[in-house]
C-alpha atoms as a PDB file:
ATOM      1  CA  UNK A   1    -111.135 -12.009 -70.186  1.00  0.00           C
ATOM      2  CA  UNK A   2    -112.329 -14.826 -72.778  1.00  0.00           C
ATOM      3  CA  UNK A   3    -110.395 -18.142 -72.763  1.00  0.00           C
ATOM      4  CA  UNK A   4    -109.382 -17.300 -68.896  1.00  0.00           C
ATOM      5  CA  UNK A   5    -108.769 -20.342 -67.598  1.00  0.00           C
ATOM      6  CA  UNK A   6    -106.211 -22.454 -69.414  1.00  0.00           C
ATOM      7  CA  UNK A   7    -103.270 -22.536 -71.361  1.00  0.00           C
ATOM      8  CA  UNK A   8    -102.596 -18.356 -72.365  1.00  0.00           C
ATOM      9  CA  UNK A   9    -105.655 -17.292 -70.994  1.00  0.00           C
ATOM     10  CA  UNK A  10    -104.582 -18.399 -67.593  1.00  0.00           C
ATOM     11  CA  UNK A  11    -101.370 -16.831 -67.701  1.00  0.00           C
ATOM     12  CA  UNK A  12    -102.962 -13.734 -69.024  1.00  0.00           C
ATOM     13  CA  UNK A  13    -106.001 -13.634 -66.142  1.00  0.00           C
ATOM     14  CA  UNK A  14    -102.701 -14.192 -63.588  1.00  0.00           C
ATOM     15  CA  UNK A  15    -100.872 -11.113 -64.874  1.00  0.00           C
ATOM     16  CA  UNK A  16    -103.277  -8.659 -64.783  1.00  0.00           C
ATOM     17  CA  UNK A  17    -104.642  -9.361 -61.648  1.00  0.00           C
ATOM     18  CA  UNK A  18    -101.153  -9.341 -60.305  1.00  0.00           C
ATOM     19  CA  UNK A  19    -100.486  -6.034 -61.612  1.00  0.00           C
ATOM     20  CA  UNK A  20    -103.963  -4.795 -59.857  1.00  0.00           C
ATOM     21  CA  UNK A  21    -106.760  -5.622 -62.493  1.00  0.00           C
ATOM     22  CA  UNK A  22    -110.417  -7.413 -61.416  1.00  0.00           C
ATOM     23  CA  UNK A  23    -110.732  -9.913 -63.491  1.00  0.00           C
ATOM     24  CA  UNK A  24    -113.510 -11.615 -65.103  1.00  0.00           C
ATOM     25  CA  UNK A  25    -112.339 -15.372 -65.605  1.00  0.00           C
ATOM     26  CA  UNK A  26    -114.349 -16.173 -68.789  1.00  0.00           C
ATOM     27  CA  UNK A  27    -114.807 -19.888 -70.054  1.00  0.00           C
ATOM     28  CA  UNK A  28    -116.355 -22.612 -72.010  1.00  0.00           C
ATOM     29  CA  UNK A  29    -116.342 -25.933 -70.205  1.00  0.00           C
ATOM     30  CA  UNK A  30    -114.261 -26.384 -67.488  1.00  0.00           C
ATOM     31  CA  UNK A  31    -114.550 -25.140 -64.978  1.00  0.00           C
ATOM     32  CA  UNK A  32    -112.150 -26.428 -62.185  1.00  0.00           C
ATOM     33  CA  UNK A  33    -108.977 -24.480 -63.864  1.00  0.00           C
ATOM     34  CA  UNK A  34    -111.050 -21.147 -64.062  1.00  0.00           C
ATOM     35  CA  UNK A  35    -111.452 -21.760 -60.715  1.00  0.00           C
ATOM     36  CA  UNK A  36    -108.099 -22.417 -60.017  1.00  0.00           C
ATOM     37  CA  UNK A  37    -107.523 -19.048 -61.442  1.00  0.00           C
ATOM     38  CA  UNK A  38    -110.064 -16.839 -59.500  1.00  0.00           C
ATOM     39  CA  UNK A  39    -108.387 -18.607 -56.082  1.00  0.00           C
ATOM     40  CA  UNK A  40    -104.970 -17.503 -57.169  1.00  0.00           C
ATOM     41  CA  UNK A  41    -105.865 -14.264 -57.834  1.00  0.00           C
ATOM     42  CA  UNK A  42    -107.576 -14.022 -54.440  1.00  0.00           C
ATOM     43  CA  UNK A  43    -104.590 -15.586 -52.699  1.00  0.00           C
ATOM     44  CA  UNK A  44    -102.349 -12.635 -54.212  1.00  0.00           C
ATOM     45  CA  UNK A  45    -104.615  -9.889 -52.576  1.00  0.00           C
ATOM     46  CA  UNK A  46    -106.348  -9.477 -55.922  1.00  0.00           C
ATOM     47  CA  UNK A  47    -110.295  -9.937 -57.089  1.00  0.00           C
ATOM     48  CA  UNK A  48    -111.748 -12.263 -59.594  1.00  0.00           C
ATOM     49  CA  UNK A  49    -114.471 -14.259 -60.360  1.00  0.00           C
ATOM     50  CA  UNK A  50    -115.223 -17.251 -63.050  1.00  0.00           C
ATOM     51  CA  UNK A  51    -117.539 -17.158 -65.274  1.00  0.00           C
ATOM     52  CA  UNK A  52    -119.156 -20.079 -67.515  1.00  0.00           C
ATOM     53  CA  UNK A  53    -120.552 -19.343 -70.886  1.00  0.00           C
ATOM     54  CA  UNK A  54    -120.569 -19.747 -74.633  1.00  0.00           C
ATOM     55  CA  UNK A  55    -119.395 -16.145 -76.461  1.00  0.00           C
ATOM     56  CA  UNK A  56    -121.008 -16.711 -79.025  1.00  0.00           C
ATOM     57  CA  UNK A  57    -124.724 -16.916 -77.208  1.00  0.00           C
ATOM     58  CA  UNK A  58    -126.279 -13.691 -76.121  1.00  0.00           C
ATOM     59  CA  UNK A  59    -127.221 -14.716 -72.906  1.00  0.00           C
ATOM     60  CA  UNK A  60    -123.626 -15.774 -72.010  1.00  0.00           C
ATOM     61  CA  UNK A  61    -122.102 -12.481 -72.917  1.00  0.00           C
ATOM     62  CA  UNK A  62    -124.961 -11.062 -71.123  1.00  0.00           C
ATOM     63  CA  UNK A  63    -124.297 -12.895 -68.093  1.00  0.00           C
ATOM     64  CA  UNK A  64    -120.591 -11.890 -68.569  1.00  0.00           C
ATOM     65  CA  UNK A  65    -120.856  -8.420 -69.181  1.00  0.00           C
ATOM     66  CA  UNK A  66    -123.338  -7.546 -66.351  1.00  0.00           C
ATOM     67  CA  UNK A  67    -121.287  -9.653 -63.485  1.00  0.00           C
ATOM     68  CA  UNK A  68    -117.982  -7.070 -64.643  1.00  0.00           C
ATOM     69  CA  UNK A  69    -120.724  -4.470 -63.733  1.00  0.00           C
ATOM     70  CA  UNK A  70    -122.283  -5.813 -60.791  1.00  0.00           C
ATOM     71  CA  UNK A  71    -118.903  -7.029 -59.440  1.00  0.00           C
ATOM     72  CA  UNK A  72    -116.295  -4.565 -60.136  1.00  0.00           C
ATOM     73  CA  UNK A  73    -118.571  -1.760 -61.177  1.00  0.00           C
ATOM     74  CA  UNK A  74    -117.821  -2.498 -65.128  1.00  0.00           C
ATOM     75  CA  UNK A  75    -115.023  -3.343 -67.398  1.00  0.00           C
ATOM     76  CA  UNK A  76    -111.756  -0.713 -68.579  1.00  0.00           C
ATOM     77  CA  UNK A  77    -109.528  -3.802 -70.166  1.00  0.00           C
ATOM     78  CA  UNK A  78    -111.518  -6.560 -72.932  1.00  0.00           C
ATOM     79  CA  UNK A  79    -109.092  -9.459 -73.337  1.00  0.00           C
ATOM     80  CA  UNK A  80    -110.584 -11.774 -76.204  1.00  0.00           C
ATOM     81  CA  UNK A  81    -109.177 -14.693 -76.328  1.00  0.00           C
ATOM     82  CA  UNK A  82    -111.616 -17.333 -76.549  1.00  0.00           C
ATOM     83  CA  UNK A  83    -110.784 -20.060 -79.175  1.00  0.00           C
ATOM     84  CA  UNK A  84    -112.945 -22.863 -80.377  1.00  0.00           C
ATOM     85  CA  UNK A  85    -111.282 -24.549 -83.700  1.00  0.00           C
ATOM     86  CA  UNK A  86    -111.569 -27.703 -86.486  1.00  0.00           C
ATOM     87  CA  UNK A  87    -107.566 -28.292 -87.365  1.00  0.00           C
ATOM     88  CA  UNK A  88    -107.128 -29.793 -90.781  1.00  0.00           C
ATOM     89  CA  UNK A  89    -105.936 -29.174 -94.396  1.00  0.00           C
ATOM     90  CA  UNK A  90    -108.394 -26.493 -96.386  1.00  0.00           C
ATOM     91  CA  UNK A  91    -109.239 -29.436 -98.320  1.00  0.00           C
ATOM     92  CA  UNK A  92    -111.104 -31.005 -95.298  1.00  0.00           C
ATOM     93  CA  UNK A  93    -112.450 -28.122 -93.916  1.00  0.00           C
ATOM     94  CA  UNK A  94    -116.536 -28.458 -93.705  1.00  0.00           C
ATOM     95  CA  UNK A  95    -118.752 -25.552 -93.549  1.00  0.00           C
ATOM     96  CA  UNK A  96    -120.130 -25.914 -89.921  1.00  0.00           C
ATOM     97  CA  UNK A  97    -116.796 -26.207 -88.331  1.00  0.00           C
ATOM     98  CA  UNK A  98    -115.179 -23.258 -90.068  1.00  0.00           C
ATOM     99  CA  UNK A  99    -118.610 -21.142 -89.080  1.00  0.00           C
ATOM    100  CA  UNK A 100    -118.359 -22.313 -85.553  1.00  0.00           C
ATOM    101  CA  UNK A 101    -114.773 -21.529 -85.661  1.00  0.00           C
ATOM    102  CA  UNK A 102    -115.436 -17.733 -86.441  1.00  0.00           C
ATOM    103  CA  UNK A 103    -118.147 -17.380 -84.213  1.00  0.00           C
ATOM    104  CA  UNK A 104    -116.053 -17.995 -80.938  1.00  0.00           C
ATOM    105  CA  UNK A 105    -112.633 -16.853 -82.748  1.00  0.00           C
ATOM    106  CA  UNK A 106    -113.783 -13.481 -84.163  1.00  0.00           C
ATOM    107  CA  UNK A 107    -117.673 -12.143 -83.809  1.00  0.00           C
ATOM    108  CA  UNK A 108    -117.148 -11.987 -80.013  1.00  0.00           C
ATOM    109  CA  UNK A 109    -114.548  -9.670 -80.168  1.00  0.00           C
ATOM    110  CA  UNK A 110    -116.773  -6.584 -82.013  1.00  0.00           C
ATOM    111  CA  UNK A 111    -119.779  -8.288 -79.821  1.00  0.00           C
ATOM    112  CA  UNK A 112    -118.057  -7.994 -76.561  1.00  0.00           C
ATOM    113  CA  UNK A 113    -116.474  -4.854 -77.349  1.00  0.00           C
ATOM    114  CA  UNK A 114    -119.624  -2.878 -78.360  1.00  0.00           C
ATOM    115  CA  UNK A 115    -121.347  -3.905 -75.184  1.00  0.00           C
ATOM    116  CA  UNK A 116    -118.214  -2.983 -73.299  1.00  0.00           C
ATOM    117  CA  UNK A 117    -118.680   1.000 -74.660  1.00  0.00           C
ATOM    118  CA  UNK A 118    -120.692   2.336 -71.941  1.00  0.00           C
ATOM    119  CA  UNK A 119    -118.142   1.168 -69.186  1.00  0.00           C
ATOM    120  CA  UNK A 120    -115.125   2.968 -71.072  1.00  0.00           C
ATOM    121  CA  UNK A 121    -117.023   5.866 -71.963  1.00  0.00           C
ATOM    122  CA  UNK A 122    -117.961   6.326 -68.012  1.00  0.00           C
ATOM    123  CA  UNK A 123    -114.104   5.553 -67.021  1.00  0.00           C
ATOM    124  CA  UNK A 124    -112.565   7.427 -69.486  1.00  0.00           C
ATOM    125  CA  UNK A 125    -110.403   4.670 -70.205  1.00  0.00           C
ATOM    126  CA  UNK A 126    -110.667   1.254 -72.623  1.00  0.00           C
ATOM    127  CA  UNK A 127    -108.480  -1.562 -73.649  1.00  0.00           C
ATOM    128  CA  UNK A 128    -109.765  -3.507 -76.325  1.00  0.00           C
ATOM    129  CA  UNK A 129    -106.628  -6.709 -77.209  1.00  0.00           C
ATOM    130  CA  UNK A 130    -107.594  -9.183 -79.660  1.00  0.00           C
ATOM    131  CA  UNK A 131    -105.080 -12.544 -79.492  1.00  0.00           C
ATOM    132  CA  UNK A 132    -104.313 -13.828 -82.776  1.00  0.00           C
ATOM    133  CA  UNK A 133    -101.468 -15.804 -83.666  1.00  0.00           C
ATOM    134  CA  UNK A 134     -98.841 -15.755 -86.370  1.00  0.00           C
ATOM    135  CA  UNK A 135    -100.838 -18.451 -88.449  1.00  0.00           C
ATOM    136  CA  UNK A 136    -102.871 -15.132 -89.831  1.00  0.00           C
ATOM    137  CA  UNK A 137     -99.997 -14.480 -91.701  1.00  0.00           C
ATOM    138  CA  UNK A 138     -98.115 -17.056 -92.319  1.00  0.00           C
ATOM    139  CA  UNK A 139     -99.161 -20.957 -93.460  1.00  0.00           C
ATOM    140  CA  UNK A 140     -98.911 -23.284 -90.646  1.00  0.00           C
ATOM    141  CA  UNK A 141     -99.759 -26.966 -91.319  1.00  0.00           C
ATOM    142  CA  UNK A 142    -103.477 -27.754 -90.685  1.00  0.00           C
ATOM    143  CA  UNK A 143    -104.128 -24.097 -88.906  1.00  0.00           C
ATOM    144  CA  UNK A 144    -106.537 -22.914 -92.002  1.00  0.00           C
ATOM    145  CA  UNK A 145    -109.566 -22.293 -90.185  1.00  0.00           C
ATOM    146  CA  UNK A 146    -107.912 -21.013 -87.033  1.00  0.00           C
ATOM    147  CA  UNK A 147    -106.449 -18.459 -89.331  1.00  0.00           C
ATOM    148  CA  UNK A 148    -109.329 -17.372 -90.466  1.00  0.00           C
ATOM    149  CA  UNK A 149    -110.391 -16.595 -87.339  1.00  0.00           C
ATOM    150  CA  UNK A 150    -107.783 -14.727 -86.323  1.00  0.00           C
ATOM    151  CA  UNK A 151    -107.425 -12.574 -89.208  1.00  0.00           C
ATOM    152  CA  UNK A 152    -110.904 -11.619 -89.130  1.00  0.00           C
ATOM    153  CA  UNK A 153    -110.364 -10.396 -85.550  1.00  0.00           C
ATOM    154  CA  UNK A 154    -106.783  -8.521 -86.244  1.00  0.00           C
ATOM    155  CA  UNK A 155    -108.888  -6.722 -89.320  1.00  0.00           C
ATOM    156  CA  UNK A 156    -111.712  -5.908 -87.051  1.00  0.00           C
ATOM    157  CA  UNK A 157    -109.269  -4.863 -84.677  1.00  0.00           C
ATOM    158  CA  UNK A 158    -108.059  -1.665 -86.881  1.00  0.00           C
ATOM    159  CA  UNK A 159    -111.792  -1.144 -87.682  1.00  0.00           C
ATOM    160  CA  UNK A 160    -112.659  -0.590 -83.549  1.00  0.00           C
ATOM    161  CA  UNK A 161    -109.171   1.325 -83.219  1.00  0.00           C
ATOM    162  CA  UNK A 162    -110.437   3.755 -85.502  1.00  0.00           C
ATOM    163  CA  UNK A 163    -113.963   4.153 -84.261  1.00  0.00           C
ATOM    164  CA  UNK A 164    -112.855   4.397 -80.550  1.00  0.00           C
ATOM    165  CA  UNK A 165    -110.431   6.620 -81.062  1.00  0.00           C
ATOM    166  CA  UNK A 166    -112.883   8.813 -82.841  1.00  0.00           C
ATOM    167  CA  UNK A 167    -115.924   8.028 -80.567  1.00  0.00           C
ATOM    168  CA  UNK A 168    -114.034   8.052 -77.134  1.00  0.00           C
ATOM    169  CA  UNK A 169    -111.390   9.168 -74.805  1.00  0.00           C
ATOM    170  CA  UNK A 170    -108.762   7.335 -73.944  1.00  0.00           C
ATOM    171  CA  UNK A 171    -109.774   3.727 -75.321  1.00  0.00           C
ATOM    172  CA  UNK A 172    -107.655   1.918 -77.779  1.00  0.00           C
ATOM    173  CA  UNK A 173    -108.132  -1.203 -79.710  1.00  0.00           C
ATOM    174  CA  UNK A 174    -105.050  -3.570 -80.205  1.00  0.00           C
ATOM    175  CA  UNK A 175    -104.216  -7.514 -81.377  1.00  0.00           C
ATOM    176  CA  UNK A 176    -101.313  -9.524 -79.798  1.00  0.00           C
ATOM    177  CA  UNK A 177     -99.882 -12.034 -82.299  1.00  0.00           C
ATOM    178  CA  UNK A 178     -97.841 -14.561 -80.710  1.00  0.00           C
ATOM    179  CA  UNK A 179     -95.816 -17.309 -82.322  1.00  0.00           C
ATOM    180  CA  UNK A 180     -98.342 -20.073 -81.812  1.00  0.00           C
ATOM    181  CA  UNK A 181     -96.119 -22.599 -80.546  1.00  0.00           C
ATOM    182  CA  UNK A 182     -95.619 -20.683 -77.235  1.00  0.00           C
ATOM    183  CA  UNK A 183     -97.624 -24.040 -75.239  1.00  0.00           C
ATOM    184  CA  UNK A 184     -95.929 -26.453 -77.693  1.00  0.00           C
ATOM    185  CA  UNK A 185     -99.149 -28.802 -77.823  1.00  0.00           C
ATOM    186  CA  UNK A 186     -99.776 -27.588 -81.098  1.00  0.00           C
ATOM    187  CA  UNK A 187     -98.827 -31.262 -82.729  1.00  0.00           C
ATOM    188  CA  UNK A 188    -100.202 -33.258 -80.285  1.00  0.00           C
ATOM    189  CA  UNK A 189    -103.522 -31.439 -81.057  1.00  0.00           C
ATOM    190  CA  UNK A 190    -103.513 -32.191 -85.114  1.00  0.00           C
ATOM    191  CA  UNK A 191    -101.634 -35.681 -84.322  1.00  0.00           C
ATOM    192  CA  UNK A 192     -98.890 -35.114 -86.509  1.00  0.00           C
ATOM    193  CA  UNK A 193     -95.086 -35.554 -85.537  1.00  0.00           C
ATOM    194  CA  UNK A 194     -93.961 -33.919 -88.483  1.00  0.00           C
ATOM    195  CA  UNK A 195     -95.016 -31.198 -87.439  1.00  0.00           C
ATOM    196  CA  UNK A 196     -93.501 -31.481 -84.125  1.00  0.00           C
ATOM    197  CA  UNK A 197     -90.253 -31.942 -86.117  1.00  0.00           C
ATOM    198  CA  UNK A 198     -90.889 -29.085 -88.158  1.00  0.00           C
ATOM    199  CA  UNK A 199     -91.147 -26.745 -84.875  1.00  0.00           C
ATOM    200  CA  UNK A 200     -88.093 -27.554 -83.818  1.00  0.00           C
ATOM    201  CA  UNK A 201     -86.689 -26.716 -87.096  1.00  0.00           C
ATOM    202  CA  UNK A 202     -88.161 -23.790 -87.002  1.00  0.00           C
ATOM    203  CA  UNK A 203     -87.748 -22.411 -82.914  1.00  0.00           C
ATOM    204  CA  UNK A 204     -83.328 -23.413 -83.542  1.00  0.00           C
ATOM    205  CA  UNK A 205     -83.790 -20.862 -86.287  1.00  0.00           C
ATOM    206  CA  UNK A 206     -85.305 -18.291 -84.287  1.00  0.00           C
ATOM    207  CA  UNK A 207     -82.930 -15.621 -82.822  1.00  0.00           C
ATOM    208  CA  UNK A 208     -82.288 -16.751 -79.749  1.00  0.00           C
ATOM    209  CA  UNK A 209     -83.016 -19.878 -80.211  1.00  0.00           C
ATOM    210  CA  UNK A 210     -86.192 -20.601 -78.602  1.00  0.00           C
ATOM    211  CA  UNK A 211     -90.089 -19.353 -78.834  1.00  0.00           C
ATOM    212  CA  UNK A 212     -91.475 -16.648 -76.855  1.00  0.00           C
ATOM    213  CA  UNK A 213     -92.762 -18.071 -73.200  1.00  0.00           C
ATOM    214  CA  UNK A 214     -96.565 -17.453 -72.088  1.00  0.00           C
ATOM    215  CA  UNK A 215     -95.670 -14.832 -69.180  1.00  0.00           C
ATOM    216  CA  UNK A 216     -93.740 -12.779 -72.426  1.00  0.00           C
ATOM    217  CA  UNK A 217     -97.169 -12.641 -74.721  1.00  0.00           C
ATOM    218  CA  UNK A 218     -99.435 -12.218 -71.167  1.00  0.00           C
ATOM    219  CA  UNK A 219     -96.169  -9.281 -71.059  1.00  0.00           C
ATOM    220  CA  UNK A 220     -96.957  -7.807 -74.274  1.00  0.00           C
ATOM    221  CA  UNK A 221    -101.012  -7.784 -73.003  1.00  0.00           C
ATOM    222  CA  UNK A 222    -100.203  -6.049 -69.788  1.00  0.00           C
ATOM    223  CA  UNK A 223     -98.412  -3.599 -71.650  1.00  0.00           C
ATOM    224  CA  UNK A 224    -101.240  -2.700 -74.075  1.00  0.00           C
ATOM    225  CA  UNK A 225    -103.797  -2.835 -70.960  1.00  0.00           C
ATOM    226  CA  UNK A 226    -101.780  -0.441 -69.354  1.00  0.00           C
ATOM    227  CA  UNK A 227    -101.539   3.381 -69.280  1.00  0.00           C
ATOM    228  CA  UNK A 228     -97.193   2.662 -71.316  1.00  0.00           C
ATOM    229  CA  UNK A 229     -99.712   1.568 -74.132  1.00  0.00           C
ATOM    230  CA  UNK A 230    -102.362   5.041 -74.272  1.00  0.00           C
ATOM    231  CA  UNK A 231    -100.427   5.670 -77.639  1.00  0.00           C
ATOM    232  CA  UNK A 232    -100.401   2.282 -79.246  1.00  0.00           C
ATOM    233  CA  UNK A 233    -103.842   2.164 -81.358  1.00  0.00           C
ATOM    234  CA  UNK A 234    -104.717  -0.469 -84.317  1.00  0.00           C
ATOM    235  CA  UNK A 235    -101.704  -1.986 -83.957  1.00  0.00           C
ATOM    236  CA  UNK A 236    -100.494  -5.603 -84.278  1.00  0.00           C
ATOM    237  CA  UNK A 237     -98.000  -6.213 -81.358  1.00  0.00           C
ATOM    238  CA  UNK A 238     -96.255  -9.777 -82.807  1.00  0.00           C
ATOM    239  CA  UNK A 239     -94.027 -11.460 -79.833  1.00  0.00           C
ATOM    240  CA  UNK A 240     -92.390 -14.193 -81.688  1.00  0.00           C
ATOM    241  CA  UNK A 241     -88.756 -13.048 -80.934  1.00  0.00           C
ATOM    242  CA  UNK A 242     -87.650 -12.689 -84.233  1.00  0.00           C
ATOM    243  CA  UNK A 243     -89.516 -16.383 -85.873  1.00  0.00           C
ATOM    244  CA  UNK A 244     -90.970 -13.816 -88.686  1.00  0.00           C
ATOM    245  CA  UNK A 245     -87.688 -12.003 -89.667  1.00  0.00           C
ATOM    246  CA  UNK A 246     -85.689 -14.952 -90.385  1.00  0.00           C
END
């Protein structure tokens, strides 16, 4: 798991080991919350353990690959959802930030995966889920680069769901797209209170009434980890409770 210890990732790394998974409690920089995390998991009768490193360095997804083999004796479920972003209008987008952007947003995912063959091959059983977001598909006020990002990975997802379903058995490739605004600090990150207006506008005009909750897109995950999800392949599992349709 990539982006394990805060915000989604958290509630992700807390699902599946709830439901039974080990999990690997990738992050970047700190370090307390992934913590936080592994002791939770522990507390629940489960297994975990943090681990600290950049996925876009070798040696990091080295370090993170081998302690899922040393540990647990390999890996059967890939969450990527590490995240590393510039926000800002495509007009102020620089070169070096956008790169960076794709390089923890996207490359992991087919860099991970690859590395993660052996394991599924061995098991007989692989879950590859890429999180994206909705921003991939729709504009979202100073998202650009993130959005790049993400629709890199949902169009490398279909590419692995197609190879691992022709190279192994039992091993699927997925994306989960939630709204975006499931945390609601997407404003407060871009400093902009229009846009914090503009959310609300737009969750009162979502069926229901409201966005979709972290513990219903770490749902949506569990589902695709699971053995319910076997037949779901190269598919792009949205949980925005209806935001796109209306």
């Amino acid at each position: 798991m990539t982006g394990g210890g805060r915000g989604l990732g958290r509630v992700v790394s807390l699902t599946l080991g709830e439901a039974g998974a080990n999990v690997v409690v990738g992050y970047l920089r700190h370090q307390d919350p992934a913590r936080e995390v592994v002791e939770a998991i522990e507390r629940a009768g489960g297994a975990a353990v943090a681990v600290m490193g950049d996925v876009s360095r070798d040696e990091d997804v080295d370090r993170l690959v081998t302690t899922a083999g040393e540990r647990f004796g390999g890996a059967q479920i890939f969450v990527s959802n590490a995240a590393l972003g510039v926000f800002g209008e495509p007009a102020d987008l620089r070169r070096r930030a956008v790169g960076r952007t794709l390089e923890i947003g996207a490359w992991p995912l087919l860099d991970i995966s690859r590395r993660l063959f052996g394991f599924f091959e061995q098991s007989r059983y692989g879950r590859i889920i890429a999180v994206s977001s909705v921003g991939s598909r729709r504009a979202i006020p100073h998202y650009a680069a993130l959005a790049m990002a993400k629709g890199a990975a949902e169009a490398l997802t279909r590419y692995l769901a197609e190879y691992v379903g022709r190279n192994f058995e039992n091993v699927t490739a997925n994306a989960v797209v939630p709204s975006g605004f499931h945390d609601g600090n997407l404003p407060a990150h871009v400093g902009d209170a229009e846009l914090a207006e503009r959310i609300a506008r737009e969750t009162a005009r979502t069926p229901g009434g409201r966005m979709p909750t972290m513990d219903e897109v770490a749902g949506a995950v569990l589902f695709l980890a699971s053995e319910l999800g076997a037949g779901v392949n190269g598919h792009e599992l949205v949980v925005d409770r209806g935001w796109l349709i209306t």
